[in-house]
Protein backbone atom coordinates (compact mmCIF):
# COMPACT_ATOMS: atom_id res chain seq x y z
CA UNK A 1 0.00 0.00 0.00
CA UNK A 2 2.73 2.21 0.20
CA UNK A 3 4.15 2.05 -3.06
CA UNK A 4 0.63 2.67 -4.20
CA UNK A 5 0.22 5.75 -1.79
CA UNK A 6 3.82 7.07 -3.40
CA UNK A 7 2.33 6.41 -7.00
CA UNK A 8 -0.29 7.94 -6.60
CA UNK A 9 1.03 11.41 -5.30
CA UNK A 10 3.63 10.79 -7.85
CA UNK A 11 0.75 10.97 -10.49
CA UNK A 12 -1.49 13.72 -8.49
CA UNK A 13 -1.30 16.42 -11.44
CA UNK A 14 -3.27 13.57 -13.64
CA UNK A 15 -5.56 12.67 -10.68
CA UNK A 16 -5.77 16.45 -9.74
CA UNK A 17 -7.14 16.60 -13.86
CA UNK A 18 -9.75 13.89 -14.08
CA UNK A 19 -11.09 15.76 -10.99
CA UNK A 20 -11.52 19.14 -12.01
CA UNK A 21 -12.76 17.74 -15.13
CA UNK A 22 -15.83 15.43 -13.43
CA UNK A 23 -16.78 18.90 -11.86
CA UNK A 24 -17.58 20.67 -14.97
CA UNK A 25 -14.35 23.06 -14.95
CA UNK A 26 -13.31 23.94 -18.44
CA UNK A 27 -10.11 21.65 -19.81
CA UNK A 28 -7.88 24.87 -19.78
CA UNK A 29 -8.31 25.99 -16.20
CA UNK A 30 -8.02 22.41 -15.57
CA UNK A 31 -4.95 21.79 -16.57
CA UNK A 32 -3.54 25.37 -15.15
CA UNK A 33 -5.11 23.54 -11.90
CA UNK A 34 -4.00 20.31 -12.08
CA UNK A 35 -0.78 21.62 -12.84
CA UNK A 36 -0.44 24.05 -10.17
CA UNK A 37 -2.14 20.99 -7.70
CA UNK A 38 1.26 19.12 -8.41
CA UNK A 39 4.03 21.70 -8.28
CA UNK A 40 2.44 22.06 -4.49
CA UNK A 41 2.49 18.76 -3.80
CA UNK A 42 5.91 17.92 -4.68
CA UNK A 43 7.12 21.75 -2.99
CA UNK A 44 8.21 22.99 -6.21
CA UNK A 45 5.67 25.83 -6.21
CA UNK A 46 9.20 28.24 -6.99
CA UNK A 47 8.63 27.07 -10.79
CA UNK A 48 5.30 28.66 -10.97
CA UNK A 49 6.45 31.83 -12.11
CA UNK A 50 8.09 29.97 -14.63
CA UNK A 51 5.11 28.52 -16.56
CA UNK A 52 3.64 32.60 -17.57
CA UNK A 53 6.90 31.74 -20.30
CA UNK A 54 6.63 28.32 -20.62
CA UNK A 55 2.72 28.86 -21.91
CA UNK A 56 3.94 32.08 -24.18
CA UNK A 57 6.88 30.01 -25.88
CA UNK A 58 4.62 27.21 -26.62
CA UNK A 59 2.37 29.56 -28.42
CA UNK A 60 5.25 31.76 -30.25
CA UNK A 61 6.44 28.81 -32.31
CA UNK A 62 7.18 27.77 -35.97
CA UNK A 63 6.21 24.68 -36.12
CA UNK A 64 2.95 25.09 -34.15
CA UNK A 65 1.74 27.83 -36.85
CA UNK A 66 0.85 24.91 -39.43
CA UNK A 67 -2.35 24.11 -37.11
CA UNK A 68 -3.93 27.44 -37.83
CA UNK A 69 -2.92 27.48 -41.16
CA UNK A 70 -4.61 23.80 -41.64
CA UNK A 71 -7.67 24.61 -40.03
CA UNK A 72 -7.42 27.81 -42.66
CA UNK A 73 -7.08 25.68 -45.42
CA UNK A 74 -10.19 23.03 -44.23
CA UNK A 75 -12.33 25.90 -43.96
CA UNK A 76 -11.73 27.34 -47.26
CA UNK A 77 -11.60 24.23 -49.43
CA UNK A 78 -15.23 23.24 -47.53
CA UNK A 79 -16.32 26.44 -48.25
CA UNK A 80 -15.71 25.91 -51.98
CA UNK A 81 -17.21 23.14 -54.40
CA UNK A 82 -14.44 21.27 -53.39
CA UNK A 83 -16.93 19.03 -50.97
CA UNK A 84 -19.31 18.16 -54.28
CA UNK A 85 -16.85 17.38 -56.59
CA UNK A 86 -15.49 14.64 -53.86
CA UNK A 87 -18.53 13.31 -53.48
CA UNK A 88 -19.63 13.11 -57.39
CA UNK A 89 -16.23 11.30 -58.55
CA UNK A 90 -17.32 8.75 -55.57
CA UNK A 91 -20.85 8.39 -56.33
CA UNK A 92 -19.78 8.01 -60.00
CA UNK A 93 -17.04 5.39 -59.07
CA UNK A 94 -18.98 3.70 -56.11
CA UNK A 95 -22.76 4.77 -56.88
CA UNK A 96 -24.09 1.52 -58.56
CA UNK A 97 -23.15 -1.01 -55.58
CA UNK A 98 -25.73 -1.83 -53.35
CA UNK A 99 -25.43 0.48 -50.20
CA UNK A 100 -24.17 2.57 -52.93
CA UNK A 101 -24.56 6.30 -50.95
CA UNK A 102 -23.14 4.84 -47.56
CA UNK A 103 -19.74 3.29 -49.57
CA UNK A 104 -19.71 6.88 -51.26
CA UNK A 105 -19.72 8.62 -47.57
CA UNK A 106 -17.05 6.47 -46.72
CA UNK A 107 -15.01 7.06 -50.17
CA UNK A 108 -15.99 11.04 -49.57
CA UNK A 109 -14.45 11.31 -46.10
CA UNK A 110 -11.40 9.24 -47.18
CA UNK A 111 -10.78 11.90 -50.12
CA UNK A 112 -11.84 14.72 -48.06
CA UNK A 113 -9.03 13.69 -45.20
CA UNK A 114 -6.75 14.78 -47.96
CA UNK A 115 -7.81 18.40 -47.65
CA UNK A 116 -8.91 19.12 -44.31
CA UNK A 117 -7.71 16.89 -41.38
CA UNK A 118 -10.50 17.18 -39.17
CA UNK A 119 -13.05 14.76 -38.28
CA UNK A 120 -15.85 17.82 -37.36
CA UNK A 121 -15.16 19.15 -41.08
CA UNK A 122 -16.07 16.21 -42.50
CA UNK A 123 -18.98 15.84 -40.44
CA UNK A 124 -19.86 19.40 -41.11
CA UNK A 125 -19.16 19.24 -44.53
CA UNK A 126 -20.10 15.88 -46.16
CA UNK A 127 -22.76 15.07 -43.35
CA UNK A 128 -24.86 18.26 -44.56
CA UNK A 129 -24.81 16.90 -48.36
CA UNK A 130 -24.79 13.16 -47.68
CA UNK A 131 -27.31 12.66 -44.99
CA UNK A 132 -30.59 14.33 -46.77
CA UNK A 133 -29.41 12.52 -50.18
CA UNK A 134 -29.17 9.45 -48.03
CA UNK A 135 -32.90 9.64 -46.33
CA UNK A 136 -34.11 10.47 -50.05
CA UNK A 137 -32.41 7.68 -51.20
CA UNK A 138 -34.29 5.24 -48.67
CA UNK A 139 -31.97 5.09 -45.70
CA UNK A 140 -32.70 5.39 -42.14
CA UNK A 141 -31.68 8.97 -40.74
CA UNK A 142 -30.02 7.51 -37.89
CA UNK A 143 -28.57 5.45 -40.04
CA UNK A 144 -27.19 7.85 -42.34
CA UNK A 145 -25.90 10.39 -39.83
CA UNK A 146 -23.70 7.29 -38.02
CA UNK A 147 -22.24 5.98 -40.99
CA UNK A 148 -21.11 9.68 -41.35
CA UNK A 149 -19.79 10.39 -38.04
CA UNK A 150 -17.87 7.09 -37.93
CA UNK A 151 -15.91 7.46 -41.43
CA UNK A 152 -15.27 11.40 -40.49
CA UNK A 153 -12.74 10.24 -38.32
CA UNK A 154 -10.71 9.01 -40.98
CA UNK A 155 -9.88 12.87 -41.17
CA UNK A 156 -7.11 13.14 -38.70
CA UNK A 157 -5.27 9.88 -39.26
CA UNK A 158 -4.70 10.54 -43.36
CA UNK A 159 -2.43 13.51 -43.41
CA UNK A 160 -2.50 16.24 -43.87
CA UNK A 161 -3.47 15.69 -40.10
CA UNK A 162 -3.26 18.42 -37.54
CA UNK A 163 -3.52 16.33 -34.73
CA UNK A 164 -0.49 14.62 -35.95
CA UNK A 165 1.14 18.31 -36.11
CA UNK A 166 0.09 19.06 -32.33
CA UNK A 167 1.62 15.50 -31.12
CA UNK A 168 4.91 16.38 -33.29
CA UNK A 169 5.16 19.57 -31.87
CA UNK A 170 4.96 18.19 -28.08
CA UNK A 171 6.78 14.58 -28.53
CA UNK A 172 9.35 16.19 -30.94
CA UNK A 173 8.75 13.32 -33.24
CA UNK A 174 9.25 13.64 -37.41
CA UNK A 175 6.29 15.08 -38.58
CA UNK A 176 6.66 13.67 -41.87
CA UNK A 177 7.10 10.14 -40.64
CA UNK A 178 4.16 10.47 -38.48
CA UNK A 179 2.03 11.64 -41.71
CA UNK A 180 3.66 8.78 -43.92
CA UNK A 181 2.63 6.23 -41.01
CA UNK A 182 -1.11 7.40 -40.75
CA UNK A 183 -2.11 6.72 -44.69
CA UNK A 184 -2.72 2.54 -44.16
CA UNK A 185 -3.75 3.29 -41.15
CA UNK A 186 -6.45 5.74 -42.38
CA UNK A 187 -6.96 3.03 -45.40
CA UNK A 188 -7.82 0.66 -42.74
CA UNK A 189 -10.70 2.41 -41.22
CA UNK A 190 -12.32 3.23 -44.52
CA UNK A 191 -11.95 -0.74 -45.63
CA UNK A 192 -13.46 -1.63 -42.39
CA UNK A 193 -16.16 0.56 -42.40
CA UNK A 194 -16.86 -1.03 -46.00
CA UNK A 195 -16.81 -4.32 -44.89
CA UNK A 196 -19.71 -3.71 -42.33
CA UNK A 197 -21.56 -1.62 -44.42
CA UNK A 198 -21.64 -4.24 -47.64
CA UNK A 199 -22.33 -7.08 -44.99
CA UNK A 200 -25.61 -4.98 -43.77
CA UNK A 201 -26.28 -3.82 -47.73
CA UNK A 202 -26.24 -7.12 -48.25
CA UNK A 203 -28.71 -8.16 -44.84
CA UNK A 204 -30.94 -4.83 -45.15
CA UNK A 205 -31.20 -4.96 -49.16
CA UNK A 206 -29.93 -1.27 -49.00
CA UNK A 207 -30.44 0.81 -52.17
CA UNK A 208 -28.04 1.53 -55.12
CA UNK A 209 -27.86 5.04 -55.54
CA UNK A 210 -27.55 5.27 -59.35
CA UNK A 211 -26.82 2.85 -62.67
CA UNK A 212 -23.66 2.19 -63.64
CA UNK A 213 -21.85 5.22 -65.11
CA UNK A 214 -19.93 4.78 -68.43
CA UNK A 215 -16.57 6.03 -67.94
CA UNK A 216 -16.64 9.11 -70.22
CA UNK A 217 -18.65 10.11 -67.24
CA UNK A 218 -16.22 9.23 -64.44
CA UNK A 219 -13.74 10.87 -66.23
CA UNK A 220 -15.22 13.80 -66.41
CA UNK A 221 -16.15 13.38 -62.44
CA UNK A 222 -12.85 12.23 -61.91
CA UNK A 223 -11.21 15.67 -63.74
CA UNK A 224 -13.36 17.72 -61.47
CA UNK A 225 -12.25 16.12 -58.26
CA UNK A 226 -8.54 16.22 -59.92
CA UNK A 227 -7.23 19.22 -58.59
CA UNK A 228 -8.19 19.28 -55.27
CA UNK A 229 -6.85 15.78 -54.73
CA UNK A 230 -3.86 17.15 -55.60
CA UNK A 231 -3.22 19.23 -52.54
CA UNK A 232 -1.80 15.97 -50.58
CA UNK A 233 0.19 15.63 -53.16
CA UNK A 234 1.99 19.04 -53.88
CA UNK A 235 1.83 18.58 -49.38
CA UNK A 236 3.40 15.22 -48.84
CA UNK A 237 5.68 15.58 -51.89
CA UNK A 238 6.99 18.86 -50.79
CA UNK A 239 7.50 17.95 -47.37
CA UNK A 240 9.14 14.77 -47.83
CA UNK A 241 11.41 16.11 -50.72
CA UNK A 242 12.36 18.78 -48.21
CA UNK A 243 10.85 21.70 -50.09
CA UNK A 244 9.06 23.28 -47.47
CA UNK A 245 8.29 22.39 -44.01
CA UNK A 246 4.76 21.31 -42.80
CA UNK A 247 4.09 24.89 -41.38
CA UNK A 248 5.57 26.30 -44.91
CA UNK A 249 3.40 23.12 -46.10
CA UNK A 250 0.11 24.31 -44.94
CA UNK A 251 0.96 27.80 -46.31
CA UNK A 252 0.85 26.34 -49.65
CA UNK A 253 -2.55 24.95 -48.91
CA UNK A 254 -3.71 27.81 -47.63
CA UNK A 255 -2.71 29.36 -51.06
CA UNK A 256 -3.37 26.80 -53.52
CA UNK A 257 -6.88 26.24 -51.92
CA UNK A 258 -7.86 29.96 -52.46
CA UNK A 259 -5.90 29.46 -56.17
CA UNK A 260 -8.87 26.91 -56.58
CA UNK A 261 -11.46 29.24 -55.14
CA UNK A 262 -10.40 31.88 -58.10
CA UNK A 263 -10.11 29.30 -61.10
CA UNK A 264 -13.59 27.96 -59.84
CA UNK A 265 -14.91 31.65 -59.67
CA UNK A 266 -13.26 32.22 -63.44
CA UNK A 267 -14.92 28.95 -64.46
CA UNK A 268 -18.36 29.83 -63.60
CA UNK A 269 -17.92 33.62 -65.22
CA UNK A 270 -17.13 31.96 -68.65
CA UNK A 271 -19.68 29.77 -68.11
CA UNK A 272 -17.75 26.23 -67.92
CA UNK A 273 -18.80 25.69 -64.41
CA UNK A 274 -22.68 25.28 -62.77
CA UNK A 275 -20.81 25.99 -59.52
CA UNK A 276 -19.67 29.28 -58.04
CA UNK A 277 -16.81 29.97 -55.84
CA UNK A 278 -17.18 32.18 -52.55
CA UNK A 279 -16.91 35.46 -52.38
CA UNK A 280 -15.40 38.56 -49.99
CA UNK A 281 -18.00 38.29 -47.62
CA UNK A 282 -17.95 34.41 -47.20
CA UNK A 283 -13.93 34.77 -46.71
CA UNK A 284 -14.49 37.08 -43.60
CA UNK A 285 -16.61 34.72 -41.95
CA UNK A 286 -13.99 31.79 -42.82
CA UNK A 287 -11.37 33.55 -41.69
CA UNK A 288 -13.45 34.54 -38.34
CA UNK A 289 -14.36 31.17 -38.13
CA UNK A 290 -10.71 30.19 -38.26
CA UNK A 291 -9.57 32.77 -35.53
CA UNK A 292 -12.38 31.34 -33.51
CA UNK A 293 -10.91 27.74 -33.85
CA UNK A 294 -7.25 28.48 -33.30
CA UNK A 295 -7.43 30.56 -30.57
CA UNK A 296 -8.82 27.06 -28.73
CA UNK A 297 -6.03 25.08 -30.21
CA UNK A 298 -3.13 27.58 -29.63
CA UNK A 299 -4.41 28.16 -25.99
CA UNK A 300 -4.42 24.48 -25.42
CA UNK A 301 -1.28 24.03 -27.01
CA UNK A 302 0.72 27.15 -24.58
CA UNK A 303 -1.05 26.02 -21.47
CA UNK A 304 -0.31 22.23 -22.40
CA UNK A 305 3.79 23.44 -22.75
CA UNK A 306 3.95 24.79 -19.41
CA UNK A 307 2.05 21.56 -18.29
CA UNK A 308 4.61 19.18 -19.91
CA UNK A 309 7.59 20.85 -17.46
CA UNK A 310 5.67 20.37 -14.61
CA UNK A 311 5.16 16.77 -16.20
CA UNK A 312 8.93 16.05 -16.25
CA UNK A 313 9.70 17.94 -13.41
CA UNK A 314 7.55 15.51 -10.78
CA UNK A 315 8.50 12.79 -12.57
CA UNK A 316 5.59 11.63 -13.76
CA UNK A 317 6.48 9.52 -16.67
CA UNK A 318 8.88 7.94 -14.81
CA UNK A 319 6.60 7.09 -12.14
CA UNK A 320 3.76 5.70 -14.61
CA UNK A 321 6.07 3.67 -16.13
CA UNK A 322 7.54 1.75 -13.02
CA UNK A 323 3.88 1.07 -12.45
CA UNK A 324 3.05 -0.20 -15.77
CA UNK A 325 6.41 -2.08 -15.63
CA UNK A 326 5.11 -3.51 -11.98
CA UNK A 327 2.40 -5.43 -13.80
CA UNK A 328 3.82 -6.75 -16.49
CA UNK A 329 7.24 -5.98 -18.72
CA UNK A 330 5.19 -7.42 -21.68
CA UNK A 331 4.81 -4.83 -24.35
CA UNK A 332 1.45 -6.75 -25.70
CA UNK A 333 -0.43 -6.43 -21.76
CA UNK A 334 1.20 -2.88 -22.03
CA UNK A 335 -0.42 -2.28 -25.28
CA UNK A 336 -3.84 -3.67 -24.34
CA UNK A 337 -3.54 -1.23 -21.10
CA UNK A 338 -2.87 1.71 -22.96
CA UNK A 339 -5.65 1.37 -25.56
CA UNK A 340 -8.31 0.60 -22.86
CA UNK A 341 -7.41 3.41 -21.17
CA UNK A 342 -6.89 5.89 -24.12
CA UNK A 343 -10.47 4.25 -25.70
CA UNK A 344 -12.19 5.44 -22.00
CA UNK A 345 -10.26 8.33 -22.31
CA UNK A 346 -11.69 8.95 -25.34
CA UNK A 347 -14.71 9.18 -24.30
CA UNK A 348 -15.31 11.86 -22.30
CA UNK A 349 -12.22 13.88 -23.57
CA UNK A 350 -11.74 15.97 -27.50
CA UNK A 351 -9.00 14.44 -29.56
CA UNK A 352 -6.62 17.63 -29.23
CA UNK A 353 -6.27 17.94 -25.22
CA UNK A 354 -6.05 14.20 -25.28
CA UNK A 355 -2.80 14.51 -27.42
CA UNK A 356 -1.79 17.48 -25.22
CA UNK A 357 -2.35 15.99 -22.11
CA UNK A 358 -1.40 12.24 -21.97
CA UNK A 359 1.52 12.61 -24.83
CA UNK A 360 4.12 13.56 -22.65
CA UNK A 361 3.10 10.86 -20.21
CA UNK A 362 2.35 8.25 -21.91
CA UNK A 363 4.95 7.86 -24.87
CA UNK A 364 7.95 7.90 -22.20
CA UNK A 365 6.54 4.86 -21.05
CA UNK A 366 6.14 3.36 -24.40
CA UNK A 367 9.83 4.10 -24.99
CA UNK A 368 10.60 2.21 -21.93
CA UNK A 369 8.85 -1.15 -23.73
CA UNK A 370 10.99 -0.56 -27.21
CA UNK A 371 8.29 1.34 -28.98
CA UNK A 372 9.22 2.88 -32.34
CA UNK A 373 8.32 6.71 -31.36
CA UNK A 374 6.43 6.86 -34.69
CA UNK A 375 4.69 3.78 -34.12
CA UNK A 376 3.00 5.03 -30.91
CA UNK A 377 2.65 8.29 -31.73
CA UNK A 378 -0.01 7.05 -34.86
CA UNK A 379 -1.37 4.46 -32.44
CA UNK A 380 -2.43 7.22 -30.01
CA UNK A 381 -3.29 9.36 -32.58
CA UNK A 382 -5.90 7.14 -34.29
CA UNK A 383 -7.21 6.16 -31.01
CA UNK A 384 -8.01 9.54 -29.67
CA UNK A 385 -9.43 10.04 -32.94
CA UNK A 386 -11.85 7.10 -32.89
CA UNK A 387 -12.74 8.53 -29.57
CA UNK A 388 -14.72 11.57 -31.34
CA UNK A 389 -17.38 9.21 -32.56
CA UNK A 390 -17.38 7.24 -29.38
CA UNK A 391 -20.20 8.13 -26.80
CA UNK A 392 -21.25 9.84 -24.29
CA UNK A 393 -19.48 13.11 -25.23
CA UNK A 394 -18.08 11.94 -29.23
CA UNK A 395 -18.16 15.35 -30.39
CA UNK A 396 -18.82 14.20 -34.07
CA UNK A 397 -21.77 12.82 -32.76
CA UNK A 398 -23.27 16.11 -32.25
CA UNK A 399 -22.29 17.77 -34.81
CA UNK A 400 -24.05 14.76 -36.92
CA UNK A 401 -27.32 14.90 -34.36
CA UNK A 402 -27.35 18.75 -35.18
CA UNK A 403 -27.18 17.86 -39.20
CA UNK A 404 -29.51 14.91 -39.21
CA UNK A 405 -31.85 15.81 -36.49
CA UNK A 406 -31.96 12.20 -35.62
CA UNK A 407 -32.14 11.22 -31.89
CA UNK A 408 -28.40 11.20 -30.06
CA UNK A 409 -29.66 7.85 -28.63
CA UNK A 410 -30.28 6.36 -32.00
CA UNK A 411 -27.25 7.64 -33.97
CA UNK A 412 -25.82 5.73 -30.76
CA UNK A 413 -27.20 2.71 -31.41
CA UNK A 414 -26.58 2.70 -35.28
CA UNK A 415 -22.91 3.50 -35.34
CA UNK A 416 -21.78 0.11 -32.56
CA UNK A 417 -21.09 -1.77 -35.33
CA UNK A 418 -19.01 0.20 -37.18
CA UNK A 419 -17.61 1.69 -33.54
CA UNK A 420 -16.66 -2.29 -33.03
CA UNK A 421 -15.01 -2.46 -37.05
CA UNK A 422 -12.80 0.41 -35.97
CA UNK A 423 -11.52 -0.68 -32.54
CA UNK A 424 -10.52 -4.01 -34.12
CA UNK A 425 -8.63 -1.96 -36.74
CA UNK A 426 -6.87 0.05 -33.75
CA UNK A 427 -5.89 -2.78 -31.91
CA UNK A 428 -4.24 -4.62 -35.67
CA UNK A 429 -2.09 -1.03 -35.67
CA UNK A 430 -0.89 -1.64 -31.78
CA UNK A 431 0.00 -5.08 -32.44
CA UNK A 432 1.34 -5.16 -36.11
CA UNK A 433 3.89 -1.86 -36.52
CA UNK A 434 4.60 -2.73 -40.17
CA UNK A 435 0.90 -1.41 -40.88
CA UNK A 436 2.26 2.12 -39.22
CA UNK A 437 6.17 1.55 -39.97
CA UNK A 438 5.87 0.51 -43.45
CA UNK A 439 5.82 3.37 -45.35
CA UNK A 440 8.24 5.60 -43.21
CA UNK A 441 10.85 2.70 -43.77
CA UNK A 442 10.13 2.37 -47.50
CA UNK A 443 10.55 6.13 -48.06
CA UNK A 444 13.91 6.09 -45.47
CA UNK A 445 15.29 3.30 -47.66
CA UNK A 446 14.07 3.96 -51.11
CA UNK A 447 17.24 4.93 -52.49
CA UNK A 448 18.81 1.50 -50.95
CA UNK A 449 16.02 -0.55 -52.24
CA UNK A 450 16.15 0.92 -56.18
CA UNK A 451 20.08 1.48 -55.95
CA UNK A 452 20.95 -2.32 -55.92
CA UNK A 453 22.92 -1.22 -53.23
């Protein structure tokens, strides 16, 4: 019992956290709280003054600047008829199947990740198209609105993600490894969600959603959707030829995204396009909208700095780990520990101050069991993200009960089996690292491989 007692003071600024949070105080002052709760109990309370810079530097960074610039770049390309022509390629490529419109919402979200990186875009974006043409199409609304929320989480795990960015930023871990090691991943949760949704197509008798199109007519879908799939392209090439850096990176989103905005505008002036682009007024409100949403992160993100010091300084990760490493040096009962805890976590707590806030405890520990840094960092990453569509407070799920109108309750029921597809797919990342390692070792050794050397 006393080694137990000594843990647990050794771990009060996470205790001190879940606290504050069961209370109803916001996760910023809770953190500031929980933080300040541990530098008194281990009488270090001299380093306060300390964390006023600490929360300042994290905010006055480089790197960190590629979040706001993302969640510029999301906003903008949602904004635009980016989000149809996504969903017409995969309605024209997908469309005829049976379950036609629910393998489209999947195919939408994966091709959407591409752009925007965040699961409540997707939601936003694709759920407010998808879910009416769903209903009309003779699906269930609660239907519709889960099979939305569950594939919108497929936003932060294909990069561009900035969730990814935030956990690189904190860890110190290669951002463009991390991004590389998210794409199968990503690919994973779409297949599985696929494979549950053809296997109740098949049960239910779902709907197709049109006849077969003749490929003059995918093509032409296909060359609509062509330029805005390119933006993970120009991204991920220019990163990993080491053109431009992922803040520099999501610059050039920022900026090819409103390039598309004009050439769409252009378009529908000399009459080539049906759609329009937005205008002045709809930029103001993006850019408010973007203010809005990075102020959150940013604050998070200086508040979280200052709360990784205090972190290190009582020793925390240390002292988590010679408790995990008290119950069992096995890396596969670590693994199962880590994803229990991270899928509760989940549940109750947004994907960003999840990353913020157990990061720089828990990947210390996964060090300790011979974890590839990458590896875990994608693991905890997808996790966290599955936890936005996981109840009671999924925060995809409301933003999908506010779209559909459908009943919380009944979204709740509809999305378990697609909840269940995904956790299986999280726990084949934990336990099989080539599916996250893979393509960060092919692209460290292509040279090797195609050299004959």
């Amino acid at each position: 019992m006393g080694g137990f007692a000594v843990a647990l003071k050794g771990l009060a600024v996470f205790w001190g956290f879940l606290i504050l949070l069961a209370i109803g105080v916001p996760v910023f002052y809770a953190m500031i709280g929980a933080g300040v709760f541990q530098l008194w109990q281990i009488d270090r309370m001299a380093f306060l003054g300390m964390q006023v810079n600490r929360v300042y530097s994290g905010i006055s960074s480089f790197p960190i600047m590629a979040v706001p610039f993302f969640i510029l770049a999301g906003e903008i390309m949602n904004s635009g008829m980016v989000t149809r022509a996504l969903v017409d390629f995969s309605r024209a490529m997908l469309g005829h199947i049976r379950g036609g419109l629910a393998h489209v919402n999947i195919a939408a979200s994966v091709l959407f990740a591409g752009l925007s990186g965040s699961a409540v875009a997707d939601t936003s974006a694709l759920g407010s198209m998808l879910i009416p043409a769903m209903e009309k199409n003779g699906y269930s609304r609660k239907f519709a609105a889960a099979i939305t929320a569950a594939s919108s989480v497929i936003g932060p795990v294909i990069p561009p993600s900035g969730l990814m960015v935030l956990y690189a930023f904190v860890m110190n871990v290669d951002v463009a490894r991390m991004f590389l090691g998210g794409i199968i991943p990503g690919l994973m949760l779409a297949g599985s969600l696929m494979v549950v949704t053809a296997f109740m197509a098949k049960r239910y008798d779902f709907p197709v959603a049109n006849e077969r199109m003749a490929w003059r007519q995918r093509g032409r879908a296909g060359l609509r959707a062509f330029f805005p799939l390119l933006t993970p392209v120009i991204l991920l090439g220019g990163i990993l030829s080491g053109y431009f850096t992922p803040t520099e990176a999501a610059a050039v989103a920022v900026a090819y995204a409103l390039f598309l905005n004009v050439a769409v505008k252009i378009a529908h002036r000399l009459g080539l396009l049906e759609e329009d682009g937005f205008g002045l007024r709809a930029f103001v409100n993006i850019l408010r909208r973007t203010a809005i949403q990075s102020g959150v992160v940013l604050l998070l993100v200086g508040v979280a700095t200052g709360f990784s010091q205090i972190v290190a300084i009582a020793g925390v990760p240390a002292t988590l780990t010679n408790m995990m490493l008290t119950v069992s040096d096995n890396i596969i009962v670590f693994l199962l520990m880590v994803n229990i805890f991270l899928f509760i976590v989940g549940m109750v707590l947004d994907a960003g101050p999840a990353i913020l806030i157990l990061g720089p405890i828990l990947a210390p520990a996964a060090a300790a069991y011979g974890m590839d840094p990458v590896h875990f960092a994608v693991m905890m990453c997808l996790n966290v993200t599955v936890g936005l569509a996981t109840p009671p407070m999924g925060l995809v799920l409301f933003v999908a009960t506010s779209i559909s109108g459908a009943r919380f309750a009944d979204i709740v029921r509809a999305i378990i089996p697609f909840l269940i597809a995904e956790i299986l797919v999280i726990l084949l990342v934990a336990y099989v690292p080539i599916f996250t390692l893979g393509l960060p070792w092919l692209w460290d050794n292509w040279g090797t491989l195609f050299s004959g050397g």
